[in-house]
Protein backbone atom coordinates (compact mmCIF):
# COMPACT_ATOMS: atom_id res chain seq x y z
CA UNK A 1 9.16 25.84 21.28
CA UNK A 2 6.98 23.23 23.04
CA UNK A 3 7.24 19.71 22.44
CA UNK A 4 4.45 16.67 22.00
CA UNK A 5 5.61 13.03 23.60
CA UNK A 6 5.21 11.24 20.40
CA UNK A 7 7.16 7.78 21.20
CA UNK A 8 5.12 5.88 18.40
CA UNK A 9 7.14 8.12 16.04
CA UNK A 10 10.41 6.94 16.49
CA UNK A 11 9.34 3.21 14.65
CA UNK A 12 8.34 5.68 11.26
CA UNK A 13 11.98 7.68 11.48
CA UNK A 14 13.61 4.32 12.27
CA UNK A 15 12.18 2.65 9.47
CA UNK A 16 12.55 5.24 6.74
CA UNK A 17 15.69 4.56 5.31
CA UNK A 18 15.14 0.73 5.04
CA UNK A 19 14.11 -0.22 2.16
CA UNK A 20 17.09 -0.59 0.32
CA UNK A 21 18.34 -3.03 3.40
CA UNK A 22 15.00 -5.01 3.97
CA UNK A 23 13.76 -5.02 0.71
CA UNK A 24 9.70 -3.44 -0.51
CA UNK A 25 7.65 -3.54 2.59
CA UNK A 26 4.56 -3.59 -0.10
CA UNK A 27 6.14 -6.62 -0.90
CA UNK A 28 7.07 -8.04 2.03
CA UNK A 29 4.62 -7.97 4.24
CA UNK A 30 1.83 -10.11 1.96
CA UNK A 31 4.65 -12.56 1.25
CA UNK A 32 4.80 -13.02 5.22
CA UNK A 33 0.80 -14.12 5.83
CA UNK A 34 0.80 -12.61 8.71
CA UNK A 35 -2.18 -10.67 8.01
CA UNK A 36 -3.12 -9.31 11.20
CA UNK A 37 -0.11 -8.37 12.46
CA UNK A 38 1.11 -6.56 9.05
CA UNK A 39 -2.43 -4.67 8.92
CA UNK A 40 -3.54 -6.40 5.77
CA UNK A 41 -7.14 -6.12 5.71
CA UNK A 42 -8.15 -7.64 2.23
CA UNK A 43 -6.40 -9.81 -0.33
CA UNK A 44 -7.82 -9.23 -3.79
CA UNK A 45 -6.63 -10.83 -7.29
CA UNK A 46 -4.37 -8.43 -8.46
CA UNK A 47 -3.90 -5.94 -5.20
CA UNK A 48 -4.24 -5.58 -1.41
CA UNK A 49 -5.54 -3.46 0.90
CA UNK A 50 -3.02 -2.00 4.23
CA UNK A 51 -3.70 0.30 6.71
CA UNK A 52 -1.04 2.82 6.63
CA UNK A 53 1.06 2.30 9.92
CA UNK A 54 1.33 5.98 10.19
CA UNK A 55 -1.96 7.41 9.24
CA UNK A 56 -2.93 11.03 8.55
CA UNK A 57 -6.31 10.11 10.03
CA UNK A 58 -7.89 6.89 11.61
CA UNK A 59 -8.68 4.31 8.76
CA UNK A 60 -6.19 5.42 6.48
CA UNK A 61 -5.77 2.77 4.22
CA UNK A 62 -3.22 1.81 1.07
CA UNK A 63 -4.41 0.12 -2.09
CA UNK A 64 -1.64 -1.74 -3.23
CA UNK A 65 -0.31 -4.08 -6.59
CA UNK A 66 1.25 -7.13 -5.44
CA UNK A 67 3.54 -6.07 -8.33
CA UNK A 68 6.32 -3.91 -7.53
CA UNK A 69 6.16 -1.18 -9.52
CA UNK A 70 6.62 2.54 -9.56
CA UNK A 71 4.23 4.27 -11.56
CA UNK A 72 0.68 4.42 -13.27
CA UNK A 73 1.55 3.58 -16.07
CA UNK A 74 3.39 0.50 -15.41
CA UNK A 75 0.05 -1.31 -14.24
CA UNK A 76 -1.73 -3.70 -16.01
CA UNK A 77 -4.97 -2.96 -17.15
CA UNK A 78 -6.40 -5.49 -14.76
CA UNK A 79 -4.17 -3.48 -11.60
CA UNK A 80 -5.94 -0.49 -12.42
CA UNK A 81 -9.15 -1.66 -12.60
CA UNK A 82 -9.29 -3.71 -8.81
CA UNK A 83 -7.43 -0.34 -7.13
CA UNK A 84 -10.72 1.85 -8.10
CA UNK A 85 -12.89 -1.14 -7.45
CA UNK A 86 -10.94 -1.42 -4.10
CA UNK A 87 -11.23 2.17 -3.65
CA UNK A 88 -14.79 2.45 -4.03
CA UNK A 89 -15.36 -0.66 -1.48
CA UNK A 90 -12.98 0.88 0.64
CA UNK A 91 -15.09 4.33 0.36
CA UNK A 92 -18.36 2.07 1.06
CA UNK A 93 -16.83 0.21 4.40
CA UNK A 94 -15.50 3.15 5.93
CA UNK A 95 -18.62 5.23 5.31
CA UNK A 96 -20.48 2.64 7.06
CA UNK A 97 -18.44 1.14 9.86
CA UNK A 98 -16.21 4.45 10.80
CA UNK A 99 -19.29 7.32 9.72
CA UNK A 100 -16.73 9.01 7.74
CA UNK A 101 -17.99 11.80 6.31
CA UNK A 102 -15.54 12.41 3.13
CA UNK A 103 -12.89 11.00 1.65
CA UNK A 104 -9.18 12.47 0.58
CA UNK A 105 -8.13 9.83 -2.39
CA UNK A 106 -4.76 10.44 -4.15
CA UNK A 107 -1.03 8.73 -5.18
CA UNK A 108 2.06 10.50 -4.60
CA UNK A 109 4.12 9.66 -7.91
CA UNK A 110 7.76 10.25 -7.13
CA UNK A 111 9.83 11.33 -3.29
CA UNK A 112 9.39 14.78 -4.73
CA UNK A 113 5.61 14.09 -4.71
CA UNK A 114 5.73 13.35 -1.27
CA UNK A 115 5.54 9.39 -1.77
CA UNK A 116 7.12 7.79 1.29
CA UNK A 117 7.65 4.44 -0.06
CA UNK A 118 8.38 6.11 -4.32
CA UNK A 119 9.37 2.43 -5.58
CA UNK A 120 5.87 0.70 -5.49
CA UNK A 121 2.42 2.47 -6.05
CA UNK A 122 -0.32 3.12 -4.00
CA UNK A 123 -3.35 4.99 -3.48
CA UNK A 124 -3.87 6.68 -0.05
CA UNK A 125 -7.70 6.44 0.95
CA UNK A 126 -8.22 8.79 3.94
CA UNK A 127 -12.04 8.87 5.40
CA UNK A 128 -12.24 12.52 6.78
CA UNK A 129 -14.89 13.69 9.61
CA UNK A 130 -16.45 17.15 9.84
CA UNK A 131 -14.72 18.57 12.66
CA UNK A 132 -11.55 16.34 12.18
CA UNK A 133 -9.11 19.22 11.87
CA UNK A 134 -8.68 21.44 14.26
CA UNK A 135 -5.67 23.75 16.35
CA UNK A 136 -3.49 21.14 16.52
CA UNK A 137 -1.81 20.64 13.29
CA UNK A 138 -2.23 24.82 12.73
CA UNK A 139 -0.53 25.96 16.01
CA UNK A 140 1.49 22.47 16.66
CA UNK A 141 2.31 21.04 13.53
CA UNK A 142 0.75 17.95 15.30
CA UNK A 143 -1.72 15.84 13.63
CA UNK A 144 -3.99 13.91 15.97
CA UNK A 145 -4.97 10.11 15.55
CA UNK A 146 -7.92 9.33 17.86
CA UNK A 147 -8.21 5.77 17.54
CA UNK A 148 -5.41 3.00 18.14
CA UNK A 149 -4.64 1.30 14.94
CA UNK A 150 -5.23 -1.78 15.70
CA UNK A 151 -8.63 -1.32 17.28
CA UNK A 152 -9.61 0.20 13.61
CA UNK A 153 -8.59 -2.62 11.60
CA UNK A 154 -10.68 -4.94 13.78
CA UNK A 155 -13.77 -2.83 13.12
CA UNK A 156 -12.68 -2.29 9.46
CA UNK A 157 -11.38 -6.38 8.83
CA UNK A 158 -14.60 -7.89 9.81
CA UNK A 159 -16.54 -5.84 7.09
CA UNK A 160 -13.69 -6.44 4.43
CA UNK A 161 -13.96 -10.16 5.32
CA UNK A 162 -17.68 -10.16 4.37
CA UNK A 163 -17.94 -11.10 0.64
CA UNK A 164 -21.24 -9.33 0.44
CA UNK A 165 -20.37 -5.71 2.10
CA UNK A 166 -19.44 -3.98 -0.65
């Protein structure tokens, strides 16, 4: 068996089984105002949009209710309405600033589901690229990010910051 150096990793496995000691991080991290820092790149009425700290591709992004709660159908009507507005502008941003070429869109309901954080909903919006998948996650089980996070939410958080780029 060979092995990738994935340091990074080790703050995801870390991490994992905290919730139930340090509380929602959904929750917690637009309570802090820290926006930058906690990857928050929009603040809407009702919900928020996070870039997923451990993306499946570069740009992944969460669409979040301030609310904490667990499933569809615990949203107000108002919730549902800003995530696919937020979706779409998401969609719109990305296809723009990052050239993504398509779009994986989708909430895990439920652990079993494969939601990491099952408590609190959110919808994963993942820009793909023609090419983006290649040997690596076939051969290596390794998924390859190619941009730092941080350096994506820069490009991404001036556009979302714009009222008028929808």
């Amino acid at each position: 068996m060979e092995y990738l150096w994935a340091p990074w990793r080790i703050e995801y496995v870390k991490k994992a089984g905290d919730e139930g000691e340090k509380g929602c991080i959904l929750c917690t991290k637009p309570a802090q105002r820290n926006d930058t820092d906690n990857l928050i790149l929009y603040r809407g009425q009702y919900c928020f949009i996070i870039m997923n700290s451990f993306p499946y591709n570069s740009g992944h992004l969460m669409i979040t209710p301030y609310r904490h709660v667990a499933s569809l159908e615990d949203l107000h009507s108002e919730e549902r309405a800003e995530i696919f507005t937020l979706a779409s502008r998401s969609v719109a941003i990305q296809k723009r600033v990052l050239r993504a070429d398509g779009f994986n869109i989708g909430i895990n309901l439920g652990r079993i589901a494969g939601a990491g954080i099952d408590k609190h909903i959110h919808t994963h919006v993942v820009p793909r690229w023609v090419g983006d998948t290649n040997f690596m996650p076939v051969v290596g089980d390794i998924k390859v990010v190619n941009e730092a996070i941080k350096d994506t939410y820069h490009k991404l958080a001036v556009e979302f910051s714009n009222k008028a780029g929808a």
